[in-house]
C-alpha atoms as a PDB file:
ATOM      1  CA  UNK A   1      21.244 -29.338   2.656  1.00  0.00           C
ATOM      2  CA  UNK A   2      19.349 -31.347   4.987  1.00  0.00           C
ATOM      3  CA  UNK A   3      15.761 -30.538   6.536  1.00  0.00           C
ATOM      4  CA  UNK A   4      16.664 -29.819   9.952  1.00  0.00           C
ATOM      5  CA  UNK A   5      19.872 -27.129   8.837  1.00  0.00           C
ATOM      6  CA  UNK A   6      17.486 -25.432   6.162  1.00  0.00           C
ATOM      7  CA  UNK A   7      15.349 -24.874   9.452  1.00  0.00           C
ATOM      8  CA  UNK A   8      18.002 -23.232  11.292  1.00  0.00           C
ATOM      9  CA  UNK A   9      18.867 -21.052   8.576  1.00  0.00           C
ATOM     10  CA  UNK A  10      15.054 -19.903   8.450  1.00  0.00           C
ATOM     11  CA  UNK A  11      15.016 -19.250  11.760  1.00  0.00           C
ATOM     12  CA  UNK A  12      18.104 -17.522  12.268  1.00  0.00           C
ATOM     13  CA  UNK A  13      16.551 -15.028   9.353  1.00  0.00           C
ATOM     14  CA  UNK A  14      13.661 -14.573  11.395  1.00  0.00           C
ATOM     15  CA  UNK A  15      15.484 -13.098  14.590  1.00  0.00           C
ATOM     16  CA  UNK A  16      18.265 -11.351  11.884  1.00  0.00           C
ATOM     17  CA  UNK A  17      14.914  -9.888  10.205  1.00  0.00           C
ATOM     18  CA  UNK A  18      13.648  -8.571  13.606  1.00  0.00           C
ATOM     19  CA  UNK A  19      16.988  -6.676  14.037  1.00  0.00           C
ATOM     20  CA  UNK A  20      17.093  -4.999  11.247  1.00  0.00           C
ATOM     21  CA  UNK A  21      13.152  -3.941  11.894  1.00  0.00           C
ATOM     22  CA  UNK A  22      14.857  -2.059  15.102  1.00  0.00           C
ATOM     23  CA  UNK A  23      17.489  -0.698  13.630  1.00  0.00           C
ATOM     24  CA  UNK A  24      15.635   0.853  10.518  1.00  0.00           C
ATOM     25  CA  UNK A  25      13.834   2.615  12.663  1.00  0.00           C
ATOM     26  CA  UNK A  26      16.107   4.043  15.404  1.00  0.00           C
ATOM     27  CA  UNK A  27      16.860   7.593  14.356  1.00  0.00           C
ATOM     28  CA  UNK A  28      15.225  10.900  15.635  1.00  0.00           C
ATOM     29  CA  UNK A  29      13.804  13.651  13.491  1.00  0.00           C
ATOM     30  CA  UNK A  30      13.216  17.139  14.541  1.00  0.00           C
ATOM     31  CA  UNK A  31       9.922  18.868  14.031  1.00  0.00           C
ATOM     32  CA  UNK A  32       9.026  22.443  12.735  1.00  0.00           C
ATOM     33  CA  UNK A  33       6.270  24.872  13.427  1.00  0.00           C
ATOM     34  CA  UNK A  34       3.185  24.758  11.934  1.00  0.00           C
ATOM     35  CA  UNK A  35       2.218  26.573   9.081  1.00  0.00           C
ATOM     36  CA  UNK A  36       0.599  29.851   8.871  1.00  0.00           C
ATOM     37  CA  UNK A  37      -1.019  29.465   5.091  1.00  0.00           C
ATOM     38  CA  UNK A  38      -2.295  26.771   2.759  1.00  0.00           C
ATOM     39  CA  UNK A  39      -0.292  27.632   0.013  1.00  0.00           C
ATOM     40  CA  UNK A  40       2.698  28.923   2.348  1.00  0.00           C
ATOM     41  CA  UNK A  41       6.651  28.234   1.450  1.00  0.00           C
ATOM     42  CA  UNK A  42       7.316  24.711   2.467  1.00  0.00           C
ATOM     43  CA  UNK A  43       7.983  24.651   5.934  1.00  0.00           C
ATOM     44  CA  UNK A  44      11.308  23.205   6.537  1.00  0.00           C
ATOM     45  CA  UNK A  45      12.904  21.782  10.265  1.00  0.00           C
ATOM     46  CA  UNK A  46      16.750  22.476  11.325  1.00  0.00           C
ATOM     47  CA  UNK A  47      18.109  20.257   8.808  1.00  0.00           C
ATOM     48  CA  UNK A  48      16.922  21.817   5.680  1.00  0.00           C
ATOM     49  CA  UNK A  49      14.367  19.332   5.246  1.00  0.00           C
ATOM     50  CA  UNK A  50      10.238  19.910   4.488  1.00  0.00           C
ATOM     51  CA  UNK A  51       8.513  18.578   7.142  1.00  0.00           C
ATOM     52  CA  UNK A  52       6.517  16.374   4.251  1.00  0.00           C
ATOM     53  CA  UNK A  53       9.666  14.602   3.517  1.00  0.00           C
ATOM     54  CA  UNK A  54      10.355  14.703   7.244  1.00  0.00           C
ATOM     55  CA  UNK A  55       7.218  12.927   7.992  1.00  0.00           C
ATOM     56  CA  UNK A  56       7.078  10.760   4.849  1.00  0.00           C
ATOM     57  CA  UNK A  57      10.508   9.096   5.871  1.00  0.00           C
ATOM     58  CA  UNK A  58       8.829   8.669   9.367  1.00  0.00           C
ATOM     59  CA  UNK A  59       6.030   6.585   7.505  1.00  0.00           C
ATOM     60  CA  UNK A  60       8.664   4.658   5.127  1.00  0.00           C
ATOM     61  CA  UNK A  61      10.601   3.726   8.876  1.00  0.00           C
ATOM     62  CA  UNK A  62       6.898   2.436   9.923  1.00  0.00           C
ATOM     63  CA  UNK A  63       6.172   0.517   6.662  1.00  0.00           C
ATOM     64  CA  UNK A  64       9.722  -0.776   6.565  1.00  0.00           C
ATOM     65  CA  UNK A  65       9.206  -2.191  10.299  1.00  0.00           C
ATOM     66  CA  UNK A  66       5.884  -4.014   9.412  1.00  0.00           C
ATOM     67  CA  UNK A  67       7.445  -5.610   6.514  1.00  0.00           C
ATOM     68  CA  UNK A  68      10.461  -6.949   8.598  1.00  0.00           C
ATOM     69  CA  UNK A  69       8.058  -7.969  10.835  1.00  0.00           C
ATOM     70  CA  UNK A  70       6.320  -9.880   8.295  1.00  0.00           C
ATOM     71  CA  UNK A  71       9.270 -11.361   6.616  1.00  0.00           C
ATOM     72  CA  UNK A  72      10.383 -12.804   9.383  1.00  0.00           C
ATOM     73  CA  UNK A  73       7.410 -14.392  10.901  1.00  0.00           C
ATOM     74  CA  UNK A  74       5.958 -15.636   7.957  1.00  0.00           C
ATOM     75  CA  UNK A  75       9.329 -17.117   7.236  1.00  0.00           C
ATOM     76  CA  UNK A  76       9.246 -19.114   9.997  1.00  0.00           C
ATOM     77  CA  UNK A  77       5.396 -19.766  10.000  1.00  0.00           C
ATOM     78  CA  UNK A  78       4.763 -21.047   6.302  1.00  0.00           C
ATOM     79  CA  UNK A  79       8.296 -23.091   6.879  1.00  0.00           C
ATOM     80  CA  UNK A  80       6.202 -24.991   9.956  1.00  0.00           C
ATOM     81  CA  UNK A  81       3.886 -25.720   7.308  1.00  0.00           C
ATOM     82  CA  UNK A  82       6.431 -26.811   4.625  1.00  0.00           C
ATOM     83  CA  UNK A  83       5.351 -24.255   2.345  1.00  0.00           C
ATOM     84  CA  UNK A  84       2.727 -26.456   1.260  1.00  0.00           C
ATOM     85  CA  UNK A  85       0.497 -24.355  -1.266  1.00  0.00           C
ATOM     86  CA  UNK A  86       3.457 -22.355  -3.242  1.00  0.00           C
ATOM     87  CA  UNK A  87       1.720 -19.599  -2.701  1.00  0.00           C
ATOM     88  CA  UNK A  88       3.001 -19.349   0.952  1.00  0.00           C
ATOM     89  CA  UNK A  89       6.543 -17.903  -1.182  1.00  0.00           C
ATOM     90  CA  UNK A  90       4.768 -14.601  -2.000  1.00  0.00           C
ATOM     91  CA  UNK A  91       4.726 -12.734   1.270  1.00  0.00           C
ATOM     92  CA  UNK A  92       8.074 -13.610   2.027  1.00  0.00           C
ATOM     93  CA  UNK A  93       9.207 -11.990  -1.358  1.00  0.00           C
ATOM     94  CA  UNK A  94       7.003  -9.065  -1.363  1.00  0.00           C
ATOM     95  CA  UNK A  95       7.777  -8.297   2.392  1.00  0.00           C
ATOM     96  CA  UNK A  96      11.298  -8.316   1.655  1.00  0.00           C
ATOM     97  CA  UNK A  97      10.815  -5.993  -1.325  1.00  0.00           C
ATOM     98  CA  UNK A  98       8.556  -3.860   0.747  1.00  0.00           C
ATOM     99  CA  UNK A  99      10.997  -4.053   3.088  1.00  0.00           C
ATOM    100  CA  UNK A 100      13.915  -2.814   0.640  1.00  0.00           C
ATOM    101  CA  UNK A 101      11.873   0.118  -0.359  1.00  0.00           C
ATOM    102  CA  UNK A 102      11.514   1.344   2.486  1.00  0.00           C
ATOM    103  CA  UNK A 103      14.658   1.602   3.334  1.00  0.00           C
ATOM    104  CA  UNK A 104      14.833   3.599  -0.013  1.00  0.00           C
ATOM    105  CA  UNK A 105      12.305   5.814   0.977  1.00  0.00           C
ATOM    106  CA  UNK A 106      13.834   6.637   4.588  1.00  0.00           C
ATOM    107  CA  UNK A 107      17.347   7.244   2.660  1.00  0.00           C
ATOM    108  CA  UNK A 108      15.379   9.779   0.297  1.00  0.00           C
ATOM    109  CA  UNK A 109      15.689  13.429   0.712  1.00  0.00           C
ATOM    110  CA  UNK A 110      14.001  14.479  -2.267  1.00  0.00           C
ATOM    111  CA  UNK A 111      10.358  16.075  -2.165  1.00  0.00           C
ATOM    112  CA  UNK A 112       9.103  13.698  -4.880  1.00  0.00           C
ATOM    113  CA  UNK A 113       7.259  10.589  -5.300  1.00  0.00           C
ATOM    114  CA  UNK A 114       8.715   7.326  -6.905  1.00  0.00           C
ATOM    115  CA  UNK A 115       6.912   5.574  -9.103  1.00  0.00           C
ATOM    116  CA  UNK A 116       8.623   2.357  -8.086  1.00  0.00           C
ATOM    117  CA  UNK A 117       7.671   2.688  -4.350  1.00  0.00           C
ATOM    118  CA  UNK A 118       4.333   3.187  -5.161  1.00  0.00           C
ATOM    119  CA  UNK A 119       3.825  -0.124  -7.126  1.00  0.00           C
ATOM    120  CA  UNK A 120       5.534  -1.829  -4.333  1.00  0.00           C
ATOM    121  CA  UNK A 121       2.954  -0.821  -1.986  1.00  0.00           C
ATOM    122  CA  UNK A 122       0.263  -1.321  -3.625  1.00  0.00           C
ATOM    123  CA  UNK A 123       1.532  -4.536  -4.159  1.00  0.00           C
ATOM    124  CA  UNK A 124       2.058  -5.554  -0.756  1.00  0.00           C
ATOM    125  CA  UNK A 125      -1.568  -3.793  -0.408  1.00  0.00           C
ATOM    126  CA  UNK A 126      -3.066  -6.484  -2.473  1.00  0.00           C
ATOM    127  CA  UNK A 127      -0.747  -9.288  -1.122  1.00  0.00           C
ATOM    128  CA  UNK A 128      -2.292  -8.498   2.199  1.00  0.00           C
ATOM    129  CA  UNK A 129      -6.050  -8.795   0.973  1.00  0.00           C
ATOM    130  CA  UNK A 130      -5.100 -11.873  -0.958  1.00  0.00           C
ATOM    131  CA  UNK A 131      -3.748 -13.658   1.903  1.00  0.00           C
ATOM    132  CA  UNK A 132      -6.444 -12.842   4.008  1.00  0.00           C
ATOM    133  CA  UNK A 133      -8.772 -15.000   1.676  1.00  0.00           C
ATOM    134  CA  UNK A 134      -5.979 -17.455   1.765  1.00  0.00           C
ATOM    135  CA  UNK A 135      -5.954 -17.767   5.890  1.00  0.00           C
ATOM    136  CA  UNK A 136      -9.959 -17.717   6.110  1.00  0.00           C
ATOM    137  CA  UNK A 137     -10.029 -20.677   3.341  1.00  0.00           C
ATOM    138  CA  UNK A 138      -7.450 -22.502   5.417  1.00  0.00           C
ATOM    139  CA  UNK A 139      -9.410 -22.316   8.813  1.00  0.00           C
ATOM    140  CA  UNK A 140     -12.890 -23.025   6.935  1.00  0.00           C
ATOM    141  CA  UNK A 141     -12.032 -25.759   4.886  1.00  0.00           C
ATOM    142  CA  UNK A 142     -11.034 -27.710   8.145  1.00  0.00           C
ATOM    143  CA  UNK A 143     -12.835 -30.299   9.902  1.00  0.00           C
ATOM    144  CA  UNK A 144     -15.678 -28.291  11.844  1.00  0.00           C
ATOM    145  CA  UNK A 145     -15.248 -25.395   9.934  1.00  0.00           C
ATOM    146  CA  UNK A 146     -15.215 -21.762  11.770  1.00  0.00           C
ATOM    147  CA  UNK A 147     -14.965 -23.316  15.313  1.00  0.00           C
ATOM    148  CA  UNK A 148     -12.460 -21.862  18.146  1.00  0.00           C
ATOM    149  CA  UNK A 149     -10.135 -24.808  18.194  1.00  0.00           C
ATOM    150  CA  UNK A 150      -9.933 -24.164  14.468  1.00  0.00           C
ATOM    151  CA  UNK A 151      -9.133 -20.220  14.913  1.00  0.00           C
ATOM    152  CA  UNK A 152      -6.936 -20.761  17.342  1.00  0.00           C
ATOM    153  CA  UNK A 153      -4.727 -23.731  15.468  1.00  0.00           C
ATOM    154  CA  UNK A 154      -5.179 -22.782  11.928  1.00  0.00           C
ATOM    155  CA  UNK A 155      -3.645 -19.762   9.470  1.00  0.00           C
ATOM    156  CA  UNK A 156      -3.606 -16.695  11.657  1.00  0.00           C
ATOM    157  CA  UNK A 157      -6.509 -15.166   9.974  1.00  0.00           C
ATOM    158  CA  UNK A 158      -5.374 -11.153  10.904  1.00  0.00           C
ATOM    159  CA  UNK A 159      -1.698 -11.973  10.199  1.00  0.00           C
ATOM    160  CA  UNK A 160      -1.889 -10.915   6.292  1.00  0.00           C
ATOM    161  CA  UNK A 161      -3.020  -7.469   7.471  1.00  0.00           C
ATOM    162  CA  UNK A 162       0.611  -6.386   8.628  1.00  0.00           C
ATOM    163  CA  UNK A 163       1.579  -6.295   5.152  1.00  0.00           C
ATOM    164  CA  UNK A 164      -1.462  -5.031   4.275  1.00  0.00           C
ATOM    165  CA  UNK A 165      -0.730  -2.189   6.479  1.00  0.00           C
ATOM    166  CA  UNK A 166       2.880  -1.380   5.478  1.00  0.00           C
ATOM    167  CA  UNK A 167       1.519  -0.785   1.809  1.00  0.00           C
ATOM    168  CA  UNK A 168      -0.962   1.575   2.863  1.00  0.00           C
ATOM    169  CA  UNK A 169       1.070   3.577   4.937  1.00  0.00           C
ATOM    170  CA  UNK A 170       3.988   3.634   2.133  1.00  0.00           C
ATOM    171  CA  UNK A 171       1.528   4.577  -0.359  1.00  0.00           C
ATOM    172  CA  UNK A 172       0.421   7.698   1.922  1.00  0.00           C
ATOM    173  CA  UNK A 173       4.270   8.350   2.543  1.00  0.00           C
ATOM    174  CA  UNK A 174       4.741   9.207  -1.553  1.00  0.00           C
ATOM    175  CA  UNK A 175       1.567  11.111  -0.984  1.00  0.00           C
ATOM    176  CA  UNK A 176       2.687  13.342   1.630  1.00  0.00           C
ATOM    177  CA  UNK A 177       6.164  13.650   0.114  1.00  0.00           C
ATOM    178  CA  UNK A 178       4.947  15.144  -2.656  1.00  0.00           C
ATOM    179  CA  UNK A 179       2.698  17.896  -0.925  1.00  0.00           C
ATOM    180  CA  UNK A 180       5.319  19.856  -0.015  1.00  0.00           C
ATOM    181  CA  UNK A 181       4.165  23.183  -1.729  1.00  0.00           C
ATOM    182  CA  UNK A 182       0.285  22.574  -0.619  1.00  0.00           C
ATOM    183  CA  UNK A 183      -1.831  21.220   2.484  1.00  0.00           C
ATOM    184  CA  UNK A 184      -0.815  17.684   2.315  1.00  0.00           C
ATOM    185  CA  UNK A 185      -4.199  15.425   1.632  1.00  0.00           C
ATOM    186  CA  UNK A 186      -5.198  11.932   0.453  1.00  0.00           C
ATOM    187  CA  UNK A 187      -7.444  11.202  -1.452  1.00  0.00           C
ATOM    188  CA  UNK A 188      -8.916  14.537  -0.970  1.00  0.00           C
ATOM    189  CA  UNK A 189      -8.442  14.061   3.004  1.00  0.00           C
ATOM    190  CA  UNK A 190      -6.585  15.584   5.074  1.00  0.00           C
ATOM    191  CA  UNK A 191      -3.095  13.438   5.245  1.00  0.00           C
ATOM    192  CA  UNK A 192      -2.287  13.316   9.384  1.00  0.00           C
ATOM    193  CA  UNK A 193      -5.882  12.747  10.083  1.00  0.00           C
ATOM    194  CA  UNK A 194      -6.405   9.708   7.702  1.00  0.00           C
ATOM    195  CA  UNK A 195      -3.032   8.618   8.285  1.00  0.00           C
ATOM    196  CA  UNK A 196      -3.985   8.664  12.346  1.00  0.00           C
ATOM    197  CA  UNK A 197      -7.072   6.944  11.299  1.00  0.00           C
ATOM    198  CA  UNK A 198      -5.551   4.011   9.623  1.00  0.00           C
ATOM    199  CA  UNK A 199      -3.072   3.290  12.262  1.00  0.00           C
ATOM    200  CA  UNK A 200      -5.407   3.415  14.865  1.00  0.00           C
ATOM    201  CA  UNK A 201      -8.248   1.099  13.006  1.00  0.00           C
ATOM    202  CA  UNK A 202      -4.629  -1.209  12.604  1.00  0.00           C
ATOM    203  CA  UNK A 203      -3.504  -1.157  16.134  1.00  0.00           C
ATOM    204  CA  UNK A 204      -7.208  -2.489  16.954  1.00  0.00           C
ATOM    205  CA  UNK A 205      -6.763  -5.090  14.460  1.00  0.00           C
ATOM    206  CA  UNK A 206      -3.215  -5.976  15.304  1.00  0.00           C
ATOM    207  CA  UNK A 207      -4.699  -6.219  18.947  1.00  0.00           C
ATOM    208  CA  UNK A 208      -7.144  -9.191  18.434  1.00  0.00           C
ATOM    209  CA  UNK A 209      -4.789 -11.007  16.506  1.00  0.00           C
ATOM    210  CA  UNK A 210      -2.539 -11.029  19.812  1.00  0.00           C
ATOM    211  CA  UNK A 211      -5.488 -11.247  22.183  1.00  0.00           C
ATOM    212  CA  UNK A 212      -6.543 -14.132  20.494  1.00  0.00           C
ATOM    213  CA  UNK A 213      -3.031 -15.977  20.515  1.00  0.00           C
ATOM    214  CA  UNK A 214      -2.299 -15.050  23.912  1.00  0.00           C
ATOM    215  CA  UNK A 215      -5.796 -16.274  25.013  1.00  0.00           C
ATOM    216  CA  UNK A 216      -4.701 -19.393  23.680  1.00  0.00           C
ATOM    217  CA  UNK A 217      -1.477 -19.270  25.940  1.00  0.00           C
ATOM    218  CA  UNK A 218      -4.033 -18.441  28.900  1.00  0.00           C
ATOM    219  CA  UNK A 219      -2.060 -15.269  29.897  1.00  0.00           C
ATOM    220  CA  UNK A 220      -0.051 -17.414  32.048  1.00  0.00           C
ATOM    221  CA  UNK A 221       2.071 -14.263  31.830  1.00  0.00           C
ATOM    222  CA  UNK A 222       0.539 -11.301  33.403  1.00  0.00           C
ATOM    223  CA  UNK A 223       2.778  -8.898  31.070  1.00  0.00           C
ATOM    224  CA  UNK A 224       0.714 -11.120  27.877  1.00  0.00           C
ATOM    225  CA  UNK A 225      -2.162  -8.845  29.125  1.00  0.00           C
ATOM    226  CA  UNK A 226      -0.085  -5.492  28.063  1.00  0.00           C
ATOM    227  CA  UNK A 227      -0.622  -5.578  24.166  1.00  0.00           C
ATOM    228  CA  UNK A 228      -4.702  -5.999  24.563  1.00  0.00           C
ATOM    229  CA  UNK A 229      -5.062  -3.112  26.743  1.00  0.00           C
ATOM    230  CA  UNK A 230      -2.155  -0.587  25.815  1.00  0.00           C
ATOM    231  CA  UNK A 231      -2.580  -0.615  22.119  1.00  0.00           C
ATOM    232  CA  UNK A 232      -6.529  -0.062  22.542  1.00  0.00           C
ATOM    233  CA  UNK A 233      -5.529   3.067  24.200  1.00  0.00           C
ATOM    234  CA  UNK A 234      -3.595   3.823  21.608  1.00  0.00           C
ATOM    235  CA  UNK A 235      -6.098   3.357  18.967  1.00  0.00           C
ATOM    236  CA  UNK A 236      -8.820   5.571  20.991  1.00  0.00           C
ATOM    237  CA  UNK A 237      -6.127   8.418  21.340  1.00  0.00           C
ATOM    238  CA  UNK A 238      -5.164   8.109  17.590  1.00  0.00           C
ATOM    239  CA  UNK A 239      -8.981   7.988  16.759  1.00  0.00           C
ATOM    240  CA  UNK A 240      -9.455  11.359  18.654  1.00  0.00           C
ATOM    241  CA  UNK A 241      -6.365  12.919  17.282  1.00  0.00           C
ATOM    242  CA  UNK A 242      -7.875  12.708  13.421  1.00  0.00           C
ATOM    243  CA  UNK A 243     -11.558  13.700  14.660  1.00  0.00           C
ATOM    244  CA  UNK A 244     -10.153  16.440  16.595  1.00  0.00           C
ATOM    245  CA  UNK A 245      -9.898  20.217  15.873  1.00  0.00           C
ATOM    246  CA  UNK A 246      -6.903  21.708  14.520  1.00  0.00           C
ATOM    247  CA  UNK A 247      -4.132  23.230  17.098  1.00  0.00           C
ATOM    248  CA  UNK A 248      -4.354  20.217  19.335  1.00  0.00           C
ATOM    249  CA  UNK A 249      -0.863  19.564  20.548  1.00  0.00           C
ATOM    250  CA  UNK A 250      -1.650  15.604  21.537  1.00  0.00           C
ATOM    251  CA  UNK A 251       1.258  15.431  23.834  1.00  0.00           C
ATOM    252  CA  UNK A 252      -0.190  12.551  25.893  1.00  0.00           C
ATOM    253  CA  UNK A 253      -0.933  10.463  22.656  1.00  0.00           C
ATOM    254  CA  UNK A 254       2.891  11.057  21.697  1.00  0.00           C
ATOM    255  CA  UNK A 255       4.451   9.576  24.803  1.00  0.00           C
ATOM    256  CA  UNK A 256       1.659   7.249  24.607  1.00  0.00           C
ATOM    257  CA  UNK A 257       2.679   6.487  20.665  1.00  0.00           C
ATOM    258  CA  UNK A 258       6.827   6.081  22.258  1.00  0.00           C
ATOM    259  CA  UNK A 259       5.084   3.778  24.936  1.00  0.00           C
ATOM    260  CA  UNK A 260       3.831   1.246  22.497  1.00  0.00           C
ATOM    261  CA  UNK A 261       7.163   0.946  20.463  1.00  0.00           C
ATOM    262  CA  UNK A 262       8.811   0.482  23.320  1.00  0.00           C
ATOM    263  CA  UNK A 263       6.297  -1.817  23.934  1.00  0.00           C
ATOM    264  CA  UNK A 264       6.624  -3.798  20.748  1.00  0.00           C
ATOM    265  CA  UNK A 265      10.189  -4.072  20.961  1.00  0.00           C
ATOM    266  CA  UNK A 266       9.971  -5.524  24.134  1.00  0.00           C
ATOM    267  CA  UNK A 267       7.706  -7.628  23.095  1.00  0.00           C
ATOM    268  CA  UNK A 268      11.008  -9.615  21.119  1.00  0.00           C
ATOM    269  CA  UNK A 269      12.180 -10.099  24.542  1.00  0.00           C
ATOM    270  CA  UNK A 270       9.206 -11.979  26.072  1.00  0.00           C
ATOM    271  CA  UNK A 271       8.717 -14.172  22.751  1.00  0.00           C
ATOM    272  CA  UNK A 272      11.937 -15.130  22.971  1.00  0.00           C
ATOM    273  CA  UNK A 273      11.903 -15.906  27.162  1.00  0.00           C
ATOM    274  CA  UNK A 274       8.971 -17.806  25.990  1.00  0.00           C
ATOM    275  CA  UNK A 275      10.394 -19.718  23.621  1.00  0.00           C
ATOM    276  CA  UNK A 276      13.269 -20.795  26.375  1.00  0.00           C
ATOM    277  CA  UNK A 277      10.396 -22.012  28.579  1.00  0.00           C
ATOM    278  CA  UNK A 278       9.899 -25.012  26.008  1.00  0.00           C
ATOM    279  CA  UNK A 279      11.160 -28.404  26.715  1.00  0.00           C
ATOM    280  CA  UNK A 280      15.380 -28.111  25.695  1.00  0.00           C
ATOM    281  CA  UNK A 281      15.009 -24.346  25.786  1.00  0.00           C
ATOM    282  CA  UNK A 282      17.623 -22.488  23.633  1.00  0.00           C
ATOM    283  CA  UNK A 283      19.849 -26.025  23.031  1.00  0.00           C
ATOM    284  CA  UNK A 284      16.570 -26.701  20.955  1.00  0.00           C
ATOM    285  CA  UNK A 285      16.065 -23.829  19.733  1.00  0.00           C
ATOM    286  CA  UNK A 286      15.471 -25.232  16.066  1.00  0.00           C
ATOM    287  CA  UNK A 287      12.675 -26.526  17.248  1.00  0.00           C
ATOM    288  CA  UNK A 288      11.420 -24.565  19.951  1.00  0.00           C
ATOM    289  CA  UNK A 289      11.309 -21.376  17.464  1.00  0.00           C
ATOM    290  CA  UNK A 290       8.818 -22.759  15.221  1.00  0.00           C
ATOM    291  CA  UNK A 291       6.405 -24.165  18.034  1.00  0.00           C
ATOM    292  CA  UNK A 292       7.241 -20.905  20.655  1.00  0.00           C
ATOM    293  CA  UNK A 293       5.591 -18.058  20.620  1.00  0.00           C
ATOM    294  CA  UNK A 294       6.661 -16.038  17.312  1.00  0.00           C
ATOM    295  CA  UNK A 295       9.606 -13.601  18.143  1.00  0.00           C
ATOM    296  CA  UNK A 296       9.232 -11.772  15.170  1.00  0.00           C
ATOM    297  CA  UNK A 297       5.334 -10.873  15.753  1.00  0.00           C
ATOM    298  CA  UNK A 298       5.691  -8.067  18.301  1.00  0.00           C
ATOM    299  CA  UNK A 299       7.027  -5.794  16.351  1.00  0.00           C
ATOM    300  CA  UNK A 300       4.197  -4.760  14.607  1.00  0.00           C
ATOM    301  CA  UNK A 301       2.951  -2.916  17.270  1.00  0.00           C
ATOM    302  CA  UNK A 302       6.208  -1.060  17.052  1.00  0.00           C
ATOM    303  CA  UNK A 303       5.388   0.282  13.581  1.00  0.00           C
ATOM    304  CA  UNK A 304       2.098   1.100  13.688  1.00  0.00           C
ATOM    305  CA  UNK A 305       3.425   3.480  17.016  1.00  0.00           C
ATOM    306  CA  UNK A 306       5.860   4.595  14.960  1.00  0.00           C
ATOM    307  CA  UNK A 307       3.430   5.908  11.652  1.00  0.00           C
ATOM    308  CA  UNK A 308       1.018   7.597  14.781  1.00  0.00           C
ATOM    309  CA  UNK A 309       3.852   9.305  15.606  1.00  0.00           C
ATOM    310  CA  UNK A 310       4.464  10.408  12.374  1.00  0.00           C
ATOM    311  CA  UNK A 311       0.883  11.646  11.393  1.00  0.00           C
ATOM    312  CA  UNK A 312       0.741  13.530  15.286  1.00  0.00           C
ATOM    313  CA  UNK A 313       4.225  15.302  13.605  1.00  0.00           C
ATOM    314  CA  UNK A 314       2.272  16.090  10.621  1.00  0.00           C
ATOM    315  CA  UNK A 315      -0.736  17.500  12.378  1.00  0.00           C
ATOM    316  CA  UNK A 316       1.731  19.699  14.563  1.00  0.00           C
ATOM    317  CA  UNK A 317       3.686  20.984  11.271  1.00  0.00           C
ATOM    318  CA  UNK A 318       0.217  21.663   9.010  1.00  0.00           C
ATOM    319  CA  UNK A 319      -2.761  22.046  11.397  1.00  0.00           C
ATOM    320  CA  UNK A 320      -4.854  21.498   8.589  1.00  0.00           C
ATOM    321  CA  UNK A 321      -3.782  18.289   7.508  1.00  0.00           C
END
């Protein structure tokens, strides 16, 4: 196969990849009432269901989103760079194993915890400090070292942390899953709160990763201002949802939660109007994917929205978690 058709297979997975990031995620769960006693009967919604495996199918739909979003664009971001160091291979295949068990996870009914999952994570846990080192080497060992120009043109130093991310929230999806006879916790914590926590510290990181890009583009695009100043809010509301008392309904931090998926789904949109701004536009589009903005990027925001809302549903259902 020649160079220039293996490219438009990779980017053709990249946009496929983003798809199936929405569509993983597009179902609506019901919530229950909160419960009355620590070591209560499990509560259970309309559908039969505890609300732990309720919410811990809400956090596998969140970790399964980051991972597609990672597949995707580091697909088509270590191809630019002609997978150089071989090492480039591993997020793509532990992203797309994430990604697979995930999709386990959210087809899961059972109150239990899977070993399998749980190595998975953890893998794509470590994966996601590893290539952290990996992007920090790449932009220090170049000529001038830790310079803008460098930041700005070398491996996307906050990138790694998607998958980073996705493992962490798995891992606390097992966790909650099986709690469904006791206040779900983790690591002796209560599980919405730390759950609320970590998304929100993420949605702050995820947000200078795309402030710095889009500073690079100049927000020539007044809607490139929306990610750095919605998600923020979101982190702040999130941050004050697992500080808060118990009994707190956090209705404005829910619609603001459905605001920033809708956001990062959108967010496909602009990348890709973007990329049709480029000299040949779409006719090009071999090209223009891999020096465009990255389509595939946005929807991280979408699943870290996606796990608040899913720790706010947890709060609701066990006040004291």
């Amino acid at each position: 196969m020649t160079r220039p058709a293996e490219r438009d297979l990779i980017a053709l997975a990249g946009i496929a990849a983003s798809g199936l990031a929405l569509v993983s995620v597009l179902s609506n769960v019901r919530r229950a009432r909160p419960s009355r006693s620590r070591l209560a009967a499990p509560i259970r919604n309309r559908s039969g269901q505890t609300e732990t495996v309720t919410t811990a199918r809400r956090l596998n739909r969140a970790a399964g989103t980051l991972a597609a979003s990672v597949l995707a664009d580091s697909g088509v971001e270590h191809y630019r760079g002609s997978f150089k160091n071989k090492a480039m291979y591993t997020p793509l295949l532990v992203s797309a194993l994430t990604l697979a068990t995930s999709l386990h996870g959210t087809a899961d009914m059972r109150p239990l915890a899977h070993k399998a999952r749980d190595a998975t994570y953890l893998l794509a846990a470590a994966t996601g400090l590893v290539g952290s080192g990996f992007h920090l080497y790449n932009v220090g060992k170049r000529v001038g070292g830790f310079s803008w120009q460098n930041v700005f043109y070398g491996a996307p130093i906050g990138a790694p942390m998607a998958i980073l991310l996705s493992g962490l929230l798995g891992f606390c999806s097992e966790r909650v899953r099986e709690a469904h006879r006791t206040r779900p916790r983790i690591f002796g914590l209560p599980a919405g709160r730390m759950i609320a926590a970590v998304t929100g510290a993420g949605l702050l990181g995820t947000t200078g990763e795309a402030g710095l890009l889009h500073f690079r583009g100049a927000y020539h695009n007044p809607f490139m201002l929306l990610p750095v100043t919605l998600s923020p809010v979101g982190a702040a509301l999130l941050m004050s949802a697992a500080g808060g008392g118990p009994g707190r309904a956090h209705r404005f931090t829910r619609w603001w939660m459905r605001l920033l998926t809708v956001m990062g789904f959108a967010g496909v949109g602009f990348h890709a109007y973007g990329v049709s701004r480029n000299m040949g536009g779409w006719r090009n589009w071999s090209q223009n994917i891999l020096n465009g903005p990255p389509i595939p990027a946005p929807p991280s925001f979408a699943g870290l929205a996606l796990a608040g809302l899913a720790a706010l549903g947890l709060m609701k259902a066990h006040p004291n978690a």
